[in-house]
Every structure is written in structure tokens, then in C-alpha cells.
C-alpha atoms as a PDB file:
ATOM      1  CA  UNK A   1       7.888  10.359  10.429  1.00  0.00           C
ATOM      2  CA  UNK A   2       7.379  13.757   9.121  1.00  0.00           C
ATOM      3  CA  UNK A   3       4.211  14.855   7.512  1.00  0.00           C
ATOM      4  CA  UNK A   4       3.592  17.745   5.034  1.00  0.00           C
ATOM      5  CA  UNK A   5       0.333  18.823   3.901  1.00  0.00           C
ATOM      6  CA  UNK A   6      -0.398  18.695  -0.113  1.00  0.00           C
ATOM      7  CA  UNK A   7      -2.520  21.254  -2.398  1.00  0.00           C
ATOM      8  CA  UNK A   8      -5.509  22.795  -1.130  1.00  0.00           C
ATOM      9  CA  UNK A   9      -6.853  19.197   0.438  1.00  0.00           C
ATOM     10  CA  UNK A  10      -7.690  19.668   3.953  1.00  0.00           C
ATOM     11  CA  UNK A  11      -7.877  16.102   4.872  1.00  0.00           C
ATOM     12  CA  UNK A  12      -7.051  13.922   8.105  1.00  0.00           C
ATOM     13  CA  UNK A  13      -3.128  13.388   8.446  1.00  0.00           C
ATOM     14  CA  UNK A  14      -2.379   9.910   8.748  1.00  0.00           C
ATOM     15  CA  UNK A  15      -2.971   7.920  12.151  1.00  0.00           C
ATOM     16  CA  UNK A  16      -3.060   5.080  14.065  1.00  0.00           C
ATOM     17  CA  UNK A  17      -7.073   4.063  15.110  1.00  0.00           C
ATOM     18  CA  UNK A  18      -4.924   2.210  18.243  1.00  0.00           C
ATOM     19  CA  UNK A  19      -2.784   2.352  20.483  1.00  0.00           C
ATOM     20  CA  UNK A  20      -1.012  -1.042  18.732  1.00  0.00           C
ATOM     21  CA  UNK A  21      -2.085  -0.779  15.315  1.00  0.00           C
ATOM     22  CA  UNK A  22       0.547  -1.524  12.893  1.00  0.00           C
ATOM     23  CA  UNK A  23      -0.335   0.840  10.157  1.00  0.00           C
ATOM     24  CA  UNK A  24      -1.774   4.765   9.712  1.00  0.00           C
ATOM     25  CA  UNK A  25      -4.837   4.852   8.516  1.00  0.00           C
ATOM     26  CA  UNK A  26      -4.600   7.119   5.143  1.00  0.00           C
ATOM     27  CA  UNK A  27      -8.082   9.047   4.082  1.00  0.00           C
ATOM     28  CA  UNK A  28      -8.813   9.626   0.305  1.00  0.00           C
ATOM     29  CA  UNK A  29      -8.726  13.462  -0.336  1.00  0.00           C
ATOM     30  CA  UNK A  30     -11.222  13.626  -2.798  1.00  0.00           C
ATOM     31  CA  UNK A  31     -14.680  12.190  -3.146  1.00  0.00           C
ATOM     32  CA  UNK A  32     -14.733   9.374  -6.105  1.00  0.00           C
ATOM     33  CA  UNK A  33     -16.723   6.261  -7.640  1.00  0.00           C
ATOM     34  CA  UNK A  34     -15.170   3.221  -8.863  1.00  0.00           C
ATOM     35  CA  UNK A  35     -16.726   0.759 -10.782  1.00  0.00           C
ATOM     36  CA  UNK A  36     -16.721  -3.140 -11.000  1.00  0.00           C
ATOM     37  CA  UNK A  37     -13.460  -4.146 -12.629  1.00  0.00           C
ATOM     38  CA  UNK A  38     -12.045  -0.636 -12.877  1.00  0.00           C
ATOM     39  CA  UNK A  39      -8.780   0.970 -10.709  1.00  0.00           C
ATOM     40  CA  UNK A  40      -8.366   4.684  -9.842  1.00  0.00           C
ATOM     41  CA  UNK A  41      -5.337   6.633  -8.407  1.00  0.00           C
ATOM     42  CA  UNK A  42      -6.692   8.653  -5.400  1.00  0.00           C
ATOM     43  CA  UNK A  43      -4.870  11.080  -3.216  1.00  0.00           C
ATOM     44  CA  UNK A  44      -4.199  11.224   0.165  1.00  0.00           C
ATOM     45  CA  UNK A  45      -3.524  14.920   0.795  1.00  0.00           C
ATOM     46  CA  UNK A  46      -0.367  14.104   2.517  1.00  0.00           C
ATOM     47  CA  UNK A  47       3.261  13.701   1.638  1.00  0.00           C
ATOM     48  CA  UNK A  48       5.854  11.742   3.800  1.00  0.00           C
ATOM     49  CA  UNK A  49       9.542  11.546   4.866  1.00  0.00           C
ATOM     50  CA  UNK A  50      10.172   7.795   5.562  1.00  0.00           C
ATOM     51  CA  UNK A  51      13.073   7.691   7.664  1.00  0.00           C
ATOM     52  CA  UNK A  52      16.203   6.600   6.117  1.00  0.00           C
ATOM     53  CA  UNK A  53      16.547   2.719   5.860  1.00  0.00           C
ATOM     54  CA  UNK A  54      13.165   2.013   6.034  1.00  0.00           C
ATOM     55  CA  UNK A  55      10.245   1.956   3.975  1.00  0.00           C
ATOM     56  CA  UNK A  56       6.327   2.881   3.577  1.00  0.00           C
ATOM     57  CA  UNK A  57       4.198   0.124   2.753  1.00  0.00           C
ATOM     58  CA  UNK A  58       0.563   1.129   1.519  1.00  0.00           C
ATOM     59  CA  UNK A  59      -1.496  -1.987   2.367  1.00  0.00           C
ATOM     60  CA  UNK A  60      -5.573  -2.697   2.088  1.00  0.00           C
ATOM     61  CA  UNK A  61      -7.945  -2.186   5.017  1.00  0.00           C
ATOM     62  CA  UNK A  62      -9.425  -5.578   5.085  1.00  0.00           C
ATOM     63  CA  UNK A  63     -13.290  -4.237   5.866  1.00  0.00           C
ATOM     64  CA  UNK A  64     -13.296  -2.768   2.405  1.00  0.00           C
ATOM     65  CA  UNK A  65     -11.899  -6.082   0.935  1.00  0.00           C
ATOM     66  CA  UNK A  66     -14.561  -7.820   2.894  1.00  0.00           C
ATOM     67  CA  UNK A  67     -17.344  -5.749   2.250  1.00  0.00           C
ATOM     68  CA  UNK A  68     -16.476  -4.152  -0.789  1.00  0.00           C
ATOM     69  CA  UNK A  69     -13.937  -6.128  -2.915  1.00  0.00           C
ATOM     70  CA  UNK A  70     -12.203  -3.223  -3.091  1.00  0.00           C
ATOM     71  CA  UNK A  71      -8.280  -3.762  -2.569  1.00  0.00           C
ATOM     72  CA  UNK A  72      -5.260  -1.831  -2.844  1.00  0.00           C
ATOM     73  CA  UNK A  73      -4.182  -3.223  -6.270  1.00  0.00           C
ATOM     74  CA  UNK A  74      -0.214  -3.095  -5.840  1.00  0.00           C
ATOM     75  CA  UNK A  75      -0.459  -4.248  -2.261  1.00  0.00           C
ATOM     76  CA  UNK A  76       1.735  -3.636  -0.923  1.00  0.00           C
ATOM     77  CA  UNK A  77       2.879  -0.352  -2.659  1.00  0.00           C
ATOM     78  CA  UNK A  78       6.014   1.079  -2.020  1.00  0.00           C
ATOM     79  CA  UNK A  79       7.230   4.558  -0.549  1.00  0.00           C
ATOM     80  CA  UNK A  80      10.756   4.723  -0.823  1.00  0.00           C
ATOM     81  CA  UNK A  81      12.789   6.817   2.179  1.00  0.00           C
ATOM     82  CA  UNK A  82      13.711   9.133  -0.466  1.00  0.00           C
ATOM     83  CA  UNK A  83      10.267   9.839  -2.371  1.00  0.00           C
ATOM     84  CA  UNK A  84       8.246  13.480  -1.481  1.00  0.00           C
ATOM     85  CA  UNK A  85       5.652  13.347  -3.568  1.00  0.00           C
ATOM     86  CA  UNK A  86       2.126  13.408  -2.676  1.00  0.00           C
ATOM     87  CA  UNK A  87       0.890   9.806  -1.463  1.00  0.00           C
ATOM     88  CA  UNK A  88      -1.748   8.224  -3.606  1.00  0.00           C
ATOM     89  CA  UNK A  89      -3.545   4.797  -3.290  1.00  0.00           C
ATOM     90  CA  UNK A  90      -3.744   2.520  -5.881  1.00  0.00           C
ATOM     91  CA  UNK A  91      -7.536   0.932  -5.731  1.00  0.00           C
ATOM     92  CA  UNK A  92      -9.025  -1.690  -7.519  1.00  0.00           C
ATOM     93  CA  UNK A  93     -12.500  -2.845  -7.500  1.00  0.00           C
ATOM     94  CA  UNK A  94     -12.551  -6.784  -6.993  1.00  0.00           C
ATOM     95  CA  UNK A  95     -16.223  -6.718  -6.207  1.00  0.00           C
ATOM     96  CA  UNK A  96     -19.403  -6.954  -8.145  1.00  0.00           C
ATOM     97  CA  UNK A  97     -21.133  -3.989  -7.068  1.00  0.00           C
ATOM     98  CA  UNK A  98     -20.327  -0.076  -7.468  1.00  0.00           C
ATOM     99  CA  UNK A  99     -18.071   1.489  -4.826  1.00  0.00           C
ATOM    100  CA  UNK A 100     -17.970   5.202  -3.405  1.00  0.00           C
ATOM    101  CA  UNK A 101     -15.947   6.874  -1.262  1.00  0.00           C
ATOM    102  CA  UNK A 102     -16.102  10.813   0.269  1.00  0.00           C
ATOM    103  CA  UNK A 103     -12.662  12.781   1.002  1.00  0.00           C
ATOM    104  CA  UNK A 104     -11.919  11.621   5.023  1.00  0.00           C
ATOM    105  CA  UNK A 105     -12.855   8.012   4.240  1.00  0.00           C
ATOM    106  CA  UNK A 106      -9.928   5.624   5.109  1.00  0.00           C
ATOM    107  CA  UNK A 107      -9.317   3.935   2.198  1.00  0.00           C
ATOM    108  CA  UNK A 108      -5.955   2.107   2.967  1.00  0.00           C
ATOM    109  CA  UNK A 109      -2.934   1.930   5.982  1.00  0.00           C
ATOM    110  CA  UNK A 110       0.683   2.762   5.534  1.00  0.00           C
ATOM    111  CA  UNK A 111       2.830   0.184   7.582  1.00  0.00           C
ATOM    112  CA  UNK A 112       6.612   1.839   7.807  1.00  0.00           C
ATOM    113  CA  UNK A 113       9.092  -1.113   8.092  1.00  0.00           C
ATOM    114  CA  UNK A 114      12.783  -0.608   9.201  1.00  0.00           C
ATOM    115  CA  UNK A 115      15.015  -2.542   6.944  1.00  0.00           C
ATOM    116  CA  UNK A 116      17.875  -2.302   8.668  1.00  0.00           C
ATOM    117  CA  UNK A 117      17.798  -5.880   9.855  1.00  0.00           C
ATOM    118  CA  UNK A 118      17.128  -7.945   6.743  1.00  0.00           C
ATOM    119  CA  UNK A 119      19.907  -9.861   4.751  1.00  0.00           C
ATOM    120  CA  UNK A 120      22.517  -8.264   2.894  1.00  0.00           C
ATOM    121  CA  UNK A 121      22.293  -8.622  -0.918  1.00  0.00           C
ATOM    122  CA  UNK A 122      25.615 -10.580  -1.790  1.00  0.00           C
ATOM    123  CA  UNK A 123      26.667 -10.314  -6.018  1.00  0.00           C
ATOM    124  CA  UNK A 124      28.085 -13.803  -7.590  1.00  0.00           C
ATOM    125  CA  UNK A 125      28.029 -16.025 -10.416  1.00  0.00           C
ATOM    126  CA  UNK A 126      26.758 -18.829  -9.275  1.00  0.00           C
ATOM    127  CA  UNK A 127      23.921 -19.858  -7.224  1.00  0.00           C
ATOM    128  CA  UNK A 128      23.786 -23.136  -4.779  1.00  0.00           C
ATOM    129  CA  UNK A 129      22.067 -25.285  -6.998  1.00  0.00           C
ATOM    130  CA  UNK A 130      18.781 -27.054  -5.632  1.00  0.00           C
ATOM    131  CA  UNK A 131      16.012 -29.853  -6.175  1.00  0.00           C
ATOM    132  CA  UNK A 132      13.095 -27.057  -7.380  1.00  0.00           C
ATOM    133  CA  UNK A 133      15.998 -25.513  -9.555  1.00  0.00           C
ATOM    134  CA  UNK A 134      14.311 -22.589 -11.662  1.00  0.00           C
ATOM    135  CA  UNK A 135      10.671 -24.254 -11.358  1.00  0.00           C
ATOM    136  CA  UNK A 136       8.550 -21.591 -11.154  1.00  0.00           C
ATOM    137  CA  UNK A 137       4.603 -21.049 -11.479  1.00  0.00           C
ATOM    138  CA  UNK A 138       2.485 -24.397 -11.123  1.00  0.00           C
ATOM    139  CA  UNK A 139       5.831 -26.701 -11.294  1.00  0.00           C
ATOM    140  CA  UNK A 140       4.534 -29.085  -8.523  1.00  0.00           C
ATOM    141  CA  UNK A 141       1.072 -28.822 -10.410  1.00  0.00           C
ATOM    142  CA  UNK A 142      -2.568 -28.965  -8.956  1.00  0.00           C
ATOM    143  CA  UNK A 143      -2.895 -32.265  -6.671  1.00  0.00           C
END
């Protein structure tokens, strides 16, 4: 995966805290507050070539979830192979309390999946039909 450095942030490139850890760790590049309830768009400092036929999935770090509240409020956001912007983190506040961050913290992972092994996407008029049909939300109800 290639890595280019954004602006004037001099943040942490994105890495793996493990030898086997799925995801790289991606560091906010600015210092910030978030509220109860609120959401905020925070850089990472870093853009990133996801190799063709894959994709970047920005996911939460579950200690802030578990701590905080704080999530990553798309989860799993999307970097598509052919996007060069600037990677920026989507957080939300789930929690009750007040949440701050300083430019290095890790503040979500990127998880690059190869999707050159899932199903093809096949085009036709008509769909098997099935028991479930088109029930969606809350058709087999609460109990």
C-alpha cells in the first residue's frame, strides 16, 4: 500500500501495533473535542493508494467504544482503490461524557480487504422467489 503524506501534518503514518493485527492503526492529525451526541470529520494526515481490487475499510478501535462511546459513525467507511484524497475519520460520540483527543492519538484502524474472491454480481429480471420474500425490518417481530 502506498502512503503519501498530506498538508503540513506531521503525524504517525499508518501501522500495524502487531505483528497479526488486521488493521493500521490511523492517528488523528489535529487535536479536537467532541461532545455527547455530536460527530466531527478529523484528519489523518495521510493519503492512500489501495491496491486495485481491493478496498480500505476504516473501522472503530473498540477501547474507545468501550471506554469512551466514541465510534466510527459509518463503520465501516469506505476507501475506494481509486480515491487520493486525504483520509478522514468519521467519529461519533455514543457516550455520555465529553471526549478529547491530541494529533498522534489512534482514533480508528484501516482493514484493506482484497475483493477479488467474492461473488460476481449477475443482472436479471427476476429473483428466486423465497418464504421471507421482501420482509424487511422487524418482519419476524420481537418474541
Amino acid at each position: 500500500m502506498k502512503l503519501k503524506r498530506m498538508g503540513n501534518h506531521d503525524v504517525g503514518q499508518p501501522e500495524k501495533s502487531t505483528e497479526y493485527s488486521a488493521g493500521f492503526d490511523l492517528r488523528a492529525a489535529i487535536n479536537g473535542i467532541l461532545e455527547p451526541g455530536h460527530r466531527q470529520v478529523v484528519p489523518c494526515g495521510w493519503a492512500v493508494e489501495i491496491p486495485e481490487s481491493s478496498v480500505g475499510l476504516i473501522c472503530p478501535r473498540s477501547g474507545l467504544a468501550m471506554r469512551h462511546g466514541v465510534t466510527v459513525l459509518n463503520a465501516p467507511g469506505v476507501i475506494d482503490s481509486d480515491y487520493r484524497g486525504e483520509v478522514c475519520v468519521l467519529l461519533a460520540n455514543l457516550g455520555g461524557d465529553r471526549f478529547e483527543w491530541s494529533a498522534e492519538d489512534r482514533i480508528a484502524q484501516l482493514v484493506v480487504v482484497n475483493l477479488t474472491g467474492l461473488l460476481p454480481v449477475v443482472t436479471n429480471d427476476a429473483l428466486t422467489d423465497t418464504r421471507r420474500g421482501d420482509g424487511g425490518f422487524g418482519h419476524t417481530g420481537v418474541k
